[in-house]
Protein backbone atom coordinates (compact mmCIF):
# COMPACT_ATOMS: atom_id res chain seq x y z
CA UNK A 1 -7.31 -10.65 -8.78
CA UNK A 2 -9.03 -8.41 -11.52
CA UNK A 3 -9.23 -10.23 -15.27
CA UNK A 4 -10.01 -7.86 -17.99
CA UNK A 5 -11.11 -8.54 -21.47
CA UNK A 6 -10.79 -6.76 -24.67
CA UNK A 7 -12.95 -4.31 -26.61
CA UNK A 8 -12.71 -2.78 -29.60
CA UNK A 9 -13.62 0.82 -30.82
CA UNK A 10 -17.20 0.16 -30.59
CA UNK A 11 -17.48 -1.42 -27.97
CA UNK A 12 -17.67 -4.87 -29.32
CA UNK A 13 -15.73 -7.57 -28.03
CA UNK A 14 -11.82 -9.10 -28.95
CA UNK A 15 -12.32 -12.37 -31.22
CA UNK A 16 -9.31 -13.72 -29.05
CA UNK A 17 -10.65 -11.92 -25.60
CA UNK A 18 -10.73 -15.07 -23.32
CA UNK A 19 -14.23 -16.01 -22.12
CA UNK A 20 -15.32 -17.23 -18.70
CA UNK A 21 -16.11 -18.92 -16.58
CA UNK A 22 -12.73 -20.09 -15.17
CA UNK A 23 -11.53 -22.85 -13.66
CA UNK A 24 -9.82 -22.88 -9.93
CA UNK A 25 -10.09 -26.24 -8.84
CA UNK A 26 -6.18 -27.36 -8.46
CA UNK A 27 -5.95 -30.78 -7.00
CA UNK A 28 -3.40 -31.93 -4.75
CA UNK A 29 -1.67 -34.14 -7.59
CA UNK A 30 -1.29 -30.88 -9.49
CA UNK A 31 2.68 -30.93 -8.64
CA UNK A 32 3.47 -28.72 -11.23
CA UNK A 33 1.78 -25.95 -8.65
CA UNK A 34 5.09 -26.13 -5.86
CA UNK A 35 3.24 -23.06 -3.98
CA UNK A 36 -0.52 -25.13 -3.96
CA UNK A 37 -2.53 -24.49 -1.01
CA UNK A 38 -6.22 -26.44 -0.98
CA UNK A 39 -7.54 -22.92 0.15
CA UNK A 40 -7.28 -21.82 -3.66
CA UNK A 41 -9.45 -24.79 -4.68
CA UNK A 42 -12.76 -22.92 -4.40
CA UNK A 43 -14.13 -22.74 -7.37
CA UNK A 44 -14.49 -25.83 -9.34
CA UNK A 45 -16.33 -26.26 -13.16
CA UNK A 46 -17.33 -29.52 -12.87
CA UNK A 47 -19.19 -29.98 -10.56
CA UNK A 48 -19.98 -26.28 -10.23
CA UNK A 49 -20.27 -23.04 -12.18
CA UNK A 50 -16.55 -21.67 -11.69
CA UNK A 51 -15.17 -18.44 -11.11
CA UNK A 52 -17.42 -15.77 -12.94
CA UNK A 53 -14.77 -13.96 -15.08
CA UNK A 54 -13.67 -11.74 -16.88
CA UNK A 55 -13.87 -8.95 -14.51
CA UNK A 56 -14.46 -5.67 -16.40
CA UNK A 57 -13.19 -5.46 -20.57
CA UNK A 58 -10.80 -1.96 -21.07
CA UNK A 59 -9.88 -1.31 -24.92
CA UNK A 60 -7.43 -3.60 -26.51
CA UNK A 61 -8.51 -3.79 -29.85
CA UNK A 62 -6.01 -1.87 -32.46
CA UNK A 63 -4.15 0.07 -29.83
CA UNK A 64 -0.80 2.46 -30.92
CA UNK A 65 1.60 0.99 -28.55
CA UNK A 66 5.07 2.28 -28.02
CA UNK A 67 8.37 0.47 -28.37
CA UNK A 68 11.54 -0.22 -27.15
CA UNK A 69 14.07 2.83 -27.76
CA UNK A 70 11.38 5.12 -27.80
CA UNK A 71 8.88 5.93 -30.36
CA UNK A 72 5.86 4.37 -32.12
CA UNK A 73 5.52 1.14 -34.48
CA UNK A 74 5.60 2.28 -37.61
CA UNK A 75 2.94 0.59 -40.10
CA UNK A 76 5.07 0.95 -43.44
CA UNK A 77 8.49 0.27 -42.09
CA UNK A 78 8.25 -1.75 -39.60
CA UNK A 79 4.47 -3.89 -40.33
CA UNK A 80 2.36 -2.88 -37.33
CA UNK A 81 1.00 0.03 -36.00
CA UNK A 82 -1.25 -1.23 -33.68
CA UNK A 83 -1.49 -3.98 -31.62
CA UNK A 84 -4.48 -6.37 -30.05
CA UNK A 85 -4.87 -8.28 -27.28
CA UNK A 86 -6.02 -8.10 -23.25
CA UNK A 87 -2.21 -7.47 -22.71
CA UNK A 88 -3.33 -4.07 -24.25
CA UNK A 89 -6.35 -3.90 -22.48
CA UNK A 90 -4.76 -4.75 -19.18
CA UNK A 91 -2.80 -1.55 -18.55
CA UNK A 92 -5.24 0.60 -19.36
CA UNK A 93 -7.05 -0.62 -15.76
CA UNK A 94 -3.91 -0.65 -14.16
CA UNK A 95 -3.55 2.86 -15.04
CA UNK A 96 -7.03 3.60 -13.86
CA UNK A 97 -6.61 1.95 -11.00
CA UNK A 98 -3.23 4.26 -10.08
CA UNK A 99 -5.77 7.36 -10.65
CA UNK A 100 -8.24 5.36 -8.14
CA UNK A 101 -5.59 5.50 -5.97
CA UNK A 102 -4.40 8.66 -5.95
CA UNK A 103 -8.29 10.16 -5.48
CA UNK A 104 -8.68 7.67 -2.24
CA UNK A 105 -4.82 5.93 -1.15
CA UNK A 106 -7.27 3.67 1.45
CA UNK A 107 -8.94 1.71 -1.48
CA UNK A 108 -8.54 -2.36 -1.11
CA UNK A 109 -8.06 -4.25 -3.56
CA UNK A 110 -11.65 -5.91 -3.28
CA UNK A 111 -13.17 -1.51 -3.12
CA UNK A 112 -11.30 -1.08 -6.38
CA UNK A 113 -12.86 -3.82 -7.93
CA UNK A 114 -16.11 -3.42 -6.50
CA UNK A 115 -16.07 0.35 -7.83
CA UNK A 116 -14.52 -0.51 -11.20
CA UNK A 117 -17.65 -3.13 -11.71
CA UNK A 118 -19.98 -1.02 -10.89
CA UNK A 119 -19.15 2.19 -12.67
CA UNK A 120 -18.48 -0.20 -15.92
CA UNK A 121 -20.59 0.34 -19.02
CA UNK A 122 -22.80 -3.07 -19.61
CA UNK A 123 -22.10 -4.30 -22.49
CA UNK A 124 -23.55 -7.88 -22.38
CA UNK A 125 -26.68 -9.82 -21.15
CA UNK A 126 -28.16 -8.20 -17.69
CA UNK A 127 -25.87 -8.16 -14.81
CA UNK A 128 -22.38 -10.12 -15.00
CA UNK A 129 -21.68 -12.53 -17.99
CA UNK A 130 -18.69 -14.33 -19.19
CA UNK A 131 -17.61 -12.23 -22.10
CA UNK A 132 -17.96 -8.60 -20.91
CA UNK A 133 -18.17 -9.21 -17.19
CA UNK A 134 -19.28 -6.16 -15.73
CA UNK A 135 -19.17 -3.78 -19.18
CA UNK A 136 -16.19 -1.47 -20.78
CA UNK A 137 -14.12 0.61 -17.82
CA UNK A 138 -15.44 4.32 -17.05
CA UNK A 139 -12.09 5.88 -15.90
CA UNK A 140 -14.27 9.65 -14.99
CA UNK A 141 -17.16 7.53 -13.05
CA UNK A 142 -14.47 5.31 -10.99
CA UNK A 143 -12.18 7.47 -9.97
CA UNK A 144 -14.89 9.99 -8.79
CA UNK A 145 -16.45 7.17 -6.90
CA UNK A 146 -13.41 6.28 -5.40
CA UNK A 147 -12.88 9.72 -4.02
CA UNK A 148 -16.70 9.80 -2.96
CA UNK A 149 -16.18 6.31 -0.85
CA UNK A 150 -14.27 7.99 1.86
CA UNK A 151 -13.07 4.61 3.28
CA UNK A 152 -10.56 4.44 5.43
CA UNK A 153 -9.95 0.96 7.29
CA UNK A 154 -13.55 -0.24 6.26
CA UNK A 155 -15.14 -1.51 3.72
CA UNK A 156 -17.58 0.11 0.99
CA UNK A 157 -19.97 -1.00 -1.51
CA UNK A 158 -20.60 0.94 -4.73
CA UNK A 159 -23.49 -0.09 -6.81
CA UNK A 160 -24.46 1.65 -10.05
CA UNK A 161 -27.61 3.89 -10.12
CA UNK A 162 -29.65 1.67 -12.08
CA UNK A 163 -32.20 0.26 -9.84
CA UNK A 164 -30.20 1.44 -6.48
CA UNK A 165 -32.10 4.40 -5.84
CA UNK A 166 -30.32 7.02 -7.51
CA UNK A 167 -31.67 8.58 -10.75
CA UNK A 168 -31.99 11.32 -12.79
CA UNK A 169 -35.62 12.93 -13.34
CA UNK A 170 -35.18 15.53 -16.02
CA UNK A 171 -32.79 15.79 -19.03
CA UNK A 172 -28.95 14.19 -19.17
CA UNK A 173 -27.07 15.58 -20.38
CA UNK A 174 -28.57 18.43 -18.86
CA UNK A 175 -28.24 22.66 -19.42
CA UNK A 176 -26.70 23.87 -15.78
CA UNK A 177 -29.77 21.79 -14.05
CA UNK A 178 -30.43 18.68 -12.17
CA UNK A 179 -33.60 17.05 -10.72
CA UNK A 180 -32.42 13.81 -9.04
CA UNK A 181 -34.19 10.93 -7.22
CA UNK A 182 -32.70 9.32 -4.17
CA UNK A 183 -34.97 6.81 -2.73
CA UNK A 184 -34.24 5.62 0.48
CA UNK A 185 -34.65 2.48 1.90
CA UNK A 186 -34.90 3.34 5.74
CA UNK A 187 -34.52 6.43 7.48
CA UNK A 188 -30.96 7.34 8.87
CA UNK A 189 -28.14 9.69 7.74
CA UNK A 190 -27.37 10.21 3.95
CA UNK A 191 -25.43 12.48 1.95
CA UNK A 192 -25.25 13.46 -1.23
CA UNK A 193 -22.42 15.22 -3.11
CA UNK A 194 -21.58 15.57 -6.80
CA UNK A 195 -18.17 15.29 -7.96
CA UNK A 196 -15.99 16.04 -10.83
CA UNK A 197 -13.81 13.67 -12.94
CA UNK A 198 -10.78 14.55 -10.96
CA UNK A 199 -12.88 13.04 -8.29
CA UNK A 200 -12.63 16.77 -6.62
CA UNK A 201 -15.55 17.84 -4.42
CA UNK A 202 -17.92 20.28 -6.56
CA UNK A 203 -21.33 20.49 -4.28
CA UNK A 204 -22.65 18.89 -1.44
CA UNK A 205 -26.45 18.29 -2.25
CA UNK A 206 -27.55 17.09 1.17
CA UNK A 207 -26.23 15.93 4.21
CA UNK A 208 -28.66 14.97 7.14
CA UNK A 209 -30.94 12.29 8.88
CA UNK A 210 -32.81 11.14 5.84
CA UNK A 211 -36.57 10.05 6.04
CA UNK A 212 -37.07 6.84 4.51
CA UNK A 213 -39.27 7.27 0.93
CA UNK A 214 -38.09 9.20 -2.17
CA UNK A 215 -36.11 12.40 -2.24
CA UNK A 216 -36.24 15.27 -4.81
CA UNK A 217 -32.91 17.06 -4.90
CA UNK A 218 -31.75 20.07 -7.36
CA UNK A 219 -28.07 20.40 -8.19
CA UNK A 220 -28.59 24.15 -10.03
CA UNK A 221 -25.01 23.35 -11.67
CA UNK A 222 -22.84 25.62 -9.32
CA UNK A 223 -20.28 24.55 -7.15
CA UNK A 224 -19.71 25.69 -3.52
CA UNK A 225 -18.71 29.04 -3.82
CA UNK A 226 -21.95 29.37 -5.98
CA UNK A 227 -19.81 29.62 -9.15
CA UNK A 228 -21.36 27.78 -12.75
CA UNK A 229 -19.58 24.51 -12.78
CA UNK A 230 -17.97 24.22 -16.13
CA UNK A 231 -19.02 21.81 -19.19
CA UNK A 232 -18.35 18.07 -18.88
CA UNK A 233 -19.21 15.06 -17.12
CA UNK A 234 -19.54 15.04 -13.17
CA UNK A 235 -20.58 12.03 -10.79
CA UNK A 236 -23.60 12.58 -8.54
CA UNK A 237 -23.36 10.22 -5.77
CA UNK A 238 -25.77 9.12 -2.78
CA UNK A 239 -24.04 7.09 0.36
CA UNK A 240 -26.06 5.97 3.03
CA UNK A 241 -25.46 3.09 5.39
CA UNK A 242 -21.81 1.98 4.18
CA UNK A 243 -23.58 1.79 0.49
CA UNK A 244 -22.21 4.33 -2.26
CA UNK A 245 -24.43 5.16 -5.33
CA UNK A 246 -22.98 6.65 -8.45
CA UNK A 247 -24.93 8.18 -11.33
CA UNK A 248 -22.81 10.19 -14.32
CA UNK A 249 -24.42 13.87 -15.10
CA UNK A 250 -23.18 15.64 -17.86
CA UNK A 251 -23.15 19.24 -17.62
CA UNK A 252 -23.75 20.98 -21.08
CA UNK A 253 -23.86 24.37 -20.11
């Protein structure tokens, strides 16, 4: 299960967005549960920390929502024009995870969540907390790094390039040019590929028996066929050992 809070246009957080941590700690006299198994009962407040949530936050602060009939709400005639709430924010993951989907059909439901964490902007304290979770949705970044997983019948991890290894050295956005930093942490086979927000193949960087320590690797800004990759934001991404990293380049040029 994926919970998703609510931003608003600038990234700050929905007064009504539900905060964590949650509670899952159902008790056997709970009979209003018919379908209770004690198996759910794993994450109790008190005594305990609960369940981490939300997951991820997706805009759902003022959004221009359709109606029944067809159409638009119409702010004059009808008194709202936009609506609020994480049942706004909500579809707009669904949606991204569809797109997901469609760039790698073997994704779990666990991979999609893993990639849609990491790929997040943070927005809060360090790491997880319990009104951002994970940051604001990247649709580009996730569905390139669910294309870049190339899972099928395994699992992946995806971690985000802060502190994993994979970094950029020179200017981003950048003019055409890339210097990137792949450090790895023991010797064995890596590759590294850069991707566009379609989550379509662009350039493979490097892919070979990789000596542990750091790497220096140019992407010149050309795709396969040697051809100038156009304008706009691409995912460079680093796997190695069942362990995906994803940094965001953006291509000026």
């Amino acid at each position: 299960m994926i919970t998703i809070g609510a931003t608003d246009s600038a990234d700050g957080i929905g007064s009504f967005s539900s905060r964590g941590p949650a509670e899952w700690d159902f008790t056997i006299s709970d009979t209003s549960y018919t379908n209770y198994f004690p198996v759910w009962a794993d994450y109790p407040f008190s005594p305990g920390a609960g369940l981490l949530k939300p997951d991820v936050c997706a805009p759902g602060v003022k959004i221009l929502s359709c109606k029944k009939g067809g159409g638009y709400w119409d702010a004059i005639m009808e008194g709202m024009a936009n609506w609020d709430g994480t049942s706004m924010a909500t579809p707009h993951v669904a949606g991204l995870v569809a797109l997901m989907l469609r760039a790698n059909p073997d994704l779990t439901p666990a991979q999609a969540d893993s990639i849609l964490e990491a790929t997040a902007l943070p927005l809060g304290a360090a790491g997880k907390d319990t009104v951002f979770g994970s940051g604001r949705v990247r649709a580009p970044e996730a569905v390139a790094a669910a294309a870049a997983s190339g899972v099928s019948g395994g699992t992946a991890a995806v971690v985000p390039a802060a502190g994993s290894g994979l970094r950029c050295a020179g200017a981003n956005p950048g003019r055409g040019s890339f210097e990137l930093w792949y450090d790895v942490p023991a010797a064995g086979r890596g590759r590294v590929a850069v991707y566009n927000i379609a989550g379509q193949l662009v350039r493979v960087l490097a892919d070979d028996c990789l000596r542990a320590g750091r790497h220096r690797i140019i992407w010149d800004g050309r795709n396969t066929a040697g051809q100038a990759a156009a304008p706009g934001v691409y995912l460079a991404t680093a796997r190695q050992g069942g362990v995906t990293c994803a940094l965001r380049l953006v291509n000026l040029r």
